[in-house]
Protein backbone atom coordinates (compact mmCIF):
# COMPACT_ATOMS: atom_id res chain seq x y z
CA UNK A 1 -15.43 0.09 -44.47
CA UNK A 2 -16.16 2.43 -41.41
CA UNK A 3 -13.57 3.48 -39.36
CA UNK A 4 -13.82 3.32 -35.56
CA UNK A 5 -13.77 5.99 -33.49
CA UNK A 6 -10.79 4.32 -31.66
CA UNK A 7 -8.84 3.53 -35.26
CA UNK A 8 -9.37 7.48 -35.95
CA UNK A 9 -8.13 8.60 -32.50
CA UNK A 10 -4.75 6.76 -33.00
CA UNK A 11 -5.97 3.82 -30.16
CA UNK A 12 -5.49 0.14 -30.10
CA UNK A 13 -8.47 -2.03 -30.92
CA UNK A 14 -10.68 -2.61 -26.98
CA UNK A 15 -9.57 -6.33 -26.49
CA UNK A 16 -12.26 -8.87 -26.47
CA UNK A 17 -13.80 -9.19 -22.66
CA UNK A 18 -12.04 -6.72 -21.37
CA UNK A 19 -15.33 -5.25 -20.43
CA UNK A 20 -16.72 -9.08 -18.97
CA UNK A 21 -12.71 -9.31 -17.02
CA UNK A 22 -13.29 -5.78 -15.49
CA UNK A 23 -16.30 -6.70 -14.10
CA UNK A 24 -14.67 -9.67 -12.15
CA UNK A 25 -12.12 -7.67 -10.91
CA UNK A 26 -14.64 -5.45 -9.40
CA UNK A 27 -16.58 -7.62 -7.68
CA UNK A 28 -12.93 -9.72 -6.50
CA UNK A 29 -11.79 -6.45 -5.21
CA UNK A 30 -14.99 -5.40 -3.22
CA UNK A 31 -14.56 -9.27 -1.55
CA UNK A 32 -11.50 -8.37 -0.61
CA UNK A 33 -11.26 -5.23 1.10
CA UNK A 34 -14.44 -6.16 2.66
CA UNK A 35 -14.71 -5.01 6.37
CA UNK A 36 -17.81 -6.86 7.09
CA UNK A 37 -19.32 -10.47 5.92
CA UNK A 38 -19.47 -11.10 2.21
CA UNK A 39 -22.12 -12.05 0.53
CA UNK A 40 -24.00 -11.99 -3.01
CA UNK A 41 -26.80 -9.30 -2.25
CA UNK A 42 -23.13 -7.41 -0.69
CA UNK A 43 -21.36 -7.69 -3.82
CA UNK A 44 -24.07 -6.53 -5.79
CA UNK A 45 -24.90 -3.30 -3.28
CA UNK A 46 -21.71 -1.97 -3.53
CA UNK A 47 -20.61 -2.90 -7.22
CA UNK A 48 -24.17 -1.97 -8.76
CA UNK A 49 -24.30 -4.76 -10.73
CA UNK A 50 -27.47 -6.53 -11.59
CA UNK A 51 -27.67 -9.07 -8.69
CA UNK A 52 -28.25 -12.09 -11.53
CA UNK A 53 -24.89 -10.64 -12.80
CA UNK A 54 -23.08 -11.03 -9.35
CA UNK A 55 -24.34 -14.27 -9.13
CA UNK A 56 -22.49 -15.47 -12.35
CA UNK A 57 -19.96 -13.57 -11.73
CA UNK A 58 -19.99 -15.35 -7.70
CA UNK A 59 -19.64 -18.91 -9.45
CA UNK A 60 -17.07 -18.15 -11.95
CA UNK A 61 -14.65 -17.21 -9.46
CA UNK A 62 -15.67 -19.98 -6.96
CA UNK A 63 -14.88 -22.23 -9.70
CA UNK A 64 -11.58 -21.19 -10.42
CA UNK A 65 -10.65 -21.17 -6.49
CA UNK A 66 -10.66 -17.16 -6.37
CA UNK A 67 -13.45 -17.28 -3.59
CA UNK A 68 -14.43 -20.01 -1.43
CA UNK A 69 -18.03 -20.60 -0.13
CA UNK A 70 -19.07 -20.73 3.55
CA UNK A 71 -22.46 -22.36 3.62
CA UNK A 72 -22.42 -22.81 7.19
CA UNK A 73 -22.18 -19.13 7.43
CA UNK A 74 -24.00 -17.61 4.40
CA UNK A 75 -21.10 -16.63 3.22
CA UNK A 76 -17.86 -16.05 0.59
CA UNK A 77 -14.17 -15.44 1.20
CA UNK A 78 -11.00 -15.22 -0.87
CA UNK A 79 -10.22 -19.17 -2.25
CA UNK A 80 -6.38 -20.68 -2.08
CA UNK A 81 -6.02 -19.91 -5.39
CA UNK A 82 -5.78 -16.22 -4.97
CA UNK A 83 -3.33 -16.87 -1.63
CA UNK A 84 -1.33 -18.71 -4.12
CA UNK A 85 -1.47 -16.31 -6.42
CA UNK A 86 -0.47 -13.29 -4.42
CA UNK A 87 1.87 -15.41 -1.96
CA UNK A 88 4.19 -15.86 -5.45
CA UNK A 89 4.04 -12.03 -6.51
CA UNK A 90 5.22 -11.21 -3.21
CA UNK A 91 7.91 -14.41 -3.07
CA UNK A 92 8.88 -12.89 -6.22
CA UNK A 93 9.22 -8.91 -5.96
CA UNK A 94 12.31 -7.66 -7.14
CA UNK A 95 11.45 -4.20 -5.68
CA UNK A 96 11.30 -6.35 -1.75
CA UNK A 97 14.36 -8.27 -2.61
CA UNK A 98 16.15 -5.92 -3.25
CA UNK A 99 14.60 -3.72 -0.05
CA UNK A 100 14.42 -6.43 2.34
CA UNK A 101 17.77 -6.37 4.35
CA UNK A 102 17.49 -2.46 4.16
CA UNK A 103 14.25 -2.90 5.79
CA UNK A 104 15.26 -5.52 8.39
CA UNK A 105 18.16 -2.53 9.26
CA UNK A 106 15.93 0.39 9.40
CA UNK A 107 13.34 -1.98 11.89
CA UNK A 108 16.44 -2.92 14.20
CA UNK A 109 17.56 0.39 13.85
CA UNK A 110 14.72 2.61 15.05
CA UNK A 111 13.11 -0.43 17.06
CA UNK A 112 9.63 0.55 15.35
CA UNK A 113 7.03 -1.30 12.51
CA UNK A 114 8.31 -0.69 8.92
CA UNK A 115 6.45 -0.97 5.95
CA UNK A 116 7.28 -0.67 2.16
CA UNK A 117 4.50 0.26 -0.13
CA UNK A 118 4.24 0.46 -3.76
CA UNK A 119 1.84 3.01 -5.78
CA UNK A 120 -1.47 1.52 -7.49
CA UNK A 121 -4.11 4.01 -9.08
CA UNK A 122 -5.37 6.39 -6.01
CA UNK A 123 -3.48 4.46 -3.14
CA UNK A 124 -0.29 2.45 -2.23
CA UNK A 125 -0.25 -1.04 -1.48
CA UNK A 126 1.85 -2.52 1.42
CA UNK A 127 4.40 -5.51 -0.22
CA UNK A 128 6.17 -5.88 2.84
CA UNK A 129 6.16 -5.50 7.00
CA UNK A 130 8.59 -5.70 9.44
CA UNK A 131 6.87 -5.80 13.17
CA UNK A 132 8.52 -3.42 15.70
CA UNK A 133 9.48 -6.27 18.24
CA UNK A 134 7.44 -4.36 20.65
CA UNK A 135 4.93 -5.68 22.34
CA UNK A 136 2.18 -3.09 20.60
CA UNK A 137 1.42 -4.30 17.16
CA UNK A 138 0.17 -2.54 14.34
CA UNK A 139 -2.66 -3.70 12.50
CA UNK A 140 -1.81 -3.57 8.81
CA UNK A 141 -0.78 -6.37 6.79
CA UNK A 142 1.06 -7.01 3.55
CA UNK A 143 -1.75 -6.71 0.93
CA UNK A 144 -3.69 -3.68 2.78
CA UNK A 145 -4.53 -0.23 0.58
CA UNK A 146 -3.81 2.65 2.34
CA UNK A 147 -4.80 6.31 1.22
CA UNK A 148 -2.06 9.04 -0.45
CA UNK A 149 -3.63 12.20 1.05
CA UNK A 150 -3.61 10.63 5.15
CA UNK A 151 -0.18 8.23 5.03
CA UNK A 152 3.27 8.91 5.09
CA UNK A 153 4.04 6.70 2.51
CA UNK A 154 1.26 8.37 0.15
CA UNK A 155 2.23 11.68 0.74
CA UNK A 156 6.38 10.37 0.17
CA UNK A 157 5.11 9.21 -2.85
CA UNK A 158 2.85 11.82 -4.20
CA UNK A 159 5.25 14.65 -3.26
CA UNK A 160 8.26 13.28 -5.96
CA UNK A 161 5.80 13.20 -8.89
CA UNK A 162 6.25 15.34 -10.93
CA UNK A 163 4.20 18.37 -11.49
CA UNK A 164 1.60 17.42 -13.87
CA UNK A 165 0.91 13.95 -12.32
CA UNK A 166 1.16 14.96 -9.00
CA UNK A 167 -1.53 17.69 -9.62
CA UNK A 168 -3.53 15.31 -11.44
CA UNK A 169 -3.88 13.39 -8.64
CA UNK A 170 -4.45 15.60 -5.94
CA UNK A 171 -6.80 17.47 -8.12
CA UNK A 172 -9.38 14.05 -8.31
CA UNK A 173 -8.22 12.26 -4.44
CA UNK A 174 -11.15 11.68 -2.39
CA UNK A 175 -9.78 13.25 0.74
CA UNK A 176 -11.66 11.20 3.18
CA UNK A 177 -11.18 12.45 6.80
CA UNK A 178 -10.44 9.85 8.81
CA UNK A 179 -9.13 11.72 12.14
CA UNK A 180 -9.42 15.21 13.11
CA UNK A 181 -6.08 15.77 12.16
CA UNK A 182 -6.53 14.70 8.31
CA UNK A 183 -5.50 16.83 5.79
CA UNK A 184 -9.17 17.12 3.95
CA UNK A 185 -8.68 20.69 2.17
CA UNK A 186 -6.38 20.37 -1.21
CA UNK A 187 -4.27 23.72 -1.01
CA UNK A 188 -3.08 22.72 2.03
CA UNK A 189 -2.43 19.27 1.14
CA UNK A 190 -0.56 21.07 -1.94
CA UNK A 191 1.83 23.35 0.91
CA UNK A 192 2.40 19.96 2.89
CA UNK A 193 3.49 18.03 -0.24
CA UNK A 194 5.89 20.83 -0.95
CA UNK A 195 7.76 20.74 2.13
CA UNK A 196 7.36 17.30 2.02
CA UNK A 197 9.73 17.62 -1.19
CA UNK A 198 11.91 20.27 -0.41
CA UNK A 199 13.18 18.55 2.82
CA UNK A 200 12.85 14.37 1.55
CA UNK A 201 10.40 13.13 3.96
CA UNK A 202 6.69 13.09 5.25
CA UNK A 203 5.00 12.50 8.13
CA UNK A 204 1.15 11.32 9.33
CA UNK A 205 0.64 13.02 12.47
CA UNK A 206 -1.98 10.96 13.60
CA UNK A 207 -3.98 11.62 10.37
CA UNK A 208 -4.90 8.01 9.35
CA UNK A 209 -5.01 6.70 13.11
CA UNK A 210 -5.27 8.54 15.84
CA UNK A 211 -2.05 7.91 18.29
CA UNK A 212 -0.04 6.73 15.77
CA UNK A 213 2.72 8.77 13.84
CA UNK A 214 4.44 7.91 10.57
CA UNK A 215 7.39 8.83 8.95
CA UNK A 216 8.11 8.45 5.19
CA UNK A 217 10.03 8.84 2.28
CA UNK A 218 10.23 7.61 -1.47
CA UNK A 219 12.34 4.97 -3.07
CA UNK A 220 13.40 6.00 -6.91
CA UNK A 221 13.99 4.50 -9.82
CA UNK A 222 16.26 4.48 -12.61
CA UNK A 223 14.79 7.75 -14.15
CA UNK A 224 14.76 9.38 -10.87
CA UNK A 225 10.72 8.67 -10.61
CA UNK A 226 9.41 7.78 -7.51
CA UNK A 227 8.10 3.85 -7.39
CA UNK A 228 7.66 2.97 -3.71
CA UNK A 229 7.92 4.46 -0.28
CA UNK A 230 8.79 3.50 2.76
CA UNK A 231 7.33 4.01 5.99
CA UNK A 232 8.38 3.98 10.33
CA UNK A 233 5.60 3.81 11.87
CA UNK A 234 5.91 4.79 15.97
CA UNK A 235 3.16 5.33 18.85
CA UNK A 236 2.49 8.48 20.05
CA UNK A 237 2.39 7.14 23.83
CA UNK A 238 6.39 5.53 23.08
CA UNK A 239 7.86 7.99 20.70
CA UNK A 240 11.82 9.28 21.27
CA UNK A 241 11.85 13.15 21.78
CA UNK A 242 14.48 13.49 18.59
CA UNK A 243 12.68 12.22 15.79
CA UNK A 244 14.54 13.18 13.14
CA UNK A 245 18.02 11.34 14.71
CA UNK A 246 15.91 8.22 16.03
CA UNK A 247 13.38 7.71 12.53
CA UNK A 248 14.25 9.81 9.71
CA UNK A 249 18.11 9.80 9.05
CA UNK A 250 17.78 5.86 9.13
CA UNK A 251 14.89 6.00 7.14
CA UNK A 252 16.64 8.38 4.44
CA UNK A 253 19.61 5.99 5.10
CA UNK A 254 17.14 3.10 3.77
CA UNK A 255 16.20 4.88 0.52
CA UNK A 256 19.50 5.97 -0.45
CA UNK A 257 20.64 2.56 -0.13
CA UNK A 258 17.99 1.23 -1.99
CA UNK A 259 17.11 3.61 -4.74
CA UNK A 260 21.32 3.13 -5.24
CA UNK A 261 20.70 -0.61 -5.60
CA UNK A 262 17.95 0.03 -8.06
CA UNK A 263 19.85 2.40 -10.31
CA UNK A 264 22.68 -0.29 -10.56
CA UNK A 265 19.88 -3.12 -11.42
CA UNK A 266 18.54 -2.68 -14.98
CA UNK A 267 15.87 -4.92 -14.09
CA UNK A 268 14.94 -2.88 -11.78
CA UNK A 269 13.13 -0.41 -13.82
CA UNK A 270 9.68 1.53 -12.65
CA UNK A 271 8.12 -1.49 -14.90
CA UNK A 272 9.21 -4.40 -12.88
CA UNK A 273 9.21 -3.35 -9.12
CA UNK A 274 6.47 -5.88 -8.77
């Protein structure tokens, strides 16, 4: 009987559909970070998928209640089911559970919008926001993606990996530029993530939004690995002249206290944040 290449290398058998399942998630994903309307011939631009593919793919999830049709409109949006879905994981995360009154603190504290964000692939993933109670408010949500190279919370992150998969990911980001002020080169996103290390915190100087001004820093876990990061975000127009007294010793305050809470929580280990 042949052997397969993936028996020979020492890998576990490809599971059954996992090629068909991929393929949803794809075309899911591109519906939901969507800027613009969504539609079939949309789906199938910007996944490259036949567009008689798209179009099975369309019904299956309309069927299970992933997307919803808007005939009046031409076109699809995220179904209940997937709310329900996602309003449970985030009901449910240990990692904000345990964060949450931390958070709340930090918000009170420095009177600004706070946002914890966990790693996924390429970018970090907002789980939870407090709202500066401020009149301004920012426009991220709980669910948005948000870069590594142009966030605090990305560069928090990044710059606690260690060596090997820290460089692994700079070495393949896609450093978009988004303002004038974003980091684009990768050397010198390499000398910011250093300091960022050596001194415990990171900052987006406008480099994601222009007039807005982050400040971040990592949460650990119980094998000192970096699993989320946590974010004050300010405006440029409103900002206190001592930002390291008014944002970042609360902020470092916050992590402490949580990556503390974490290392006395088995179950919170890097594999069950979420």
């Amino acid at each position: 009987m042949p052997t397969s290449r993936a028996a020979a290398a020492g890998l576990p058998p490809p599971v059954a559909g996992a090629a068909a399942f991929s393929k949803f998630m794809h075309v899911l994903q591109l519906a939901a970070d969507a800027s613009g309307p969504v539609t079939v011939a949309m789906l199938a631009r910007e996944s490259g998928y036949p567009r008689p593919t798209v179009h099975r793919i369309v019904q299956a999830l309309l069927a299970e209640g992933l997307l919803v049709d808007k005939p009046a409109a031409g076109t699809l949006a995220l179904g209940p089911r997937l709310i329900q879905l996602a309003s449970r994981s985030w009901g449910r995360s240990e990692l904000r559970l345990a964060a949450v009154e931390e958070l709340k603190r930090l918000r009170d504290l420095t009177g600004e919008t706070v946002h914890l964000a966990v790693p996924n692939g390429a970018s970090m993933v907002y789980i939870e926001k407090l709202e500066s109670p401020s009149a301004v408010r920012m426009a991220s949500r709980i669910g948005t993606s948000v870069c590594l190279h142009a966030t605090a919370v990305g560069k928090a992150y990044l710059s606690m990996l260690d060596e090997a998969t820290r460089e692994a990911l700079v070495s393949t980001l896609e450093l978009t530029r988004y303002t004038p002020n974003t980091l684009a080169d990768r050397d010198a996103l390499r000398a910011q993530l250093a300091l960022v290390r050596e001194r415990g915190w990171s900052v987006d100087d406008e480099e994601n939004e222009a007039g807005i001004q982050c400040f971040g820093a990592a949460i650990f876990g119980q094998q000192g690995a970096p699993v989320a990061a946590i974010s004050v975000t300010t405006l440029r127009f409103r900002q206190k002249a001592d930002v390291v007294s008014a944002y970042v010793e609360p902020l470092l305050a916050a992590c402490r206290a949580i990556s503390e809470r974490m290392a006395a929580t088995p179950s919170l280990s890097a594999a069950d944040v979420l």
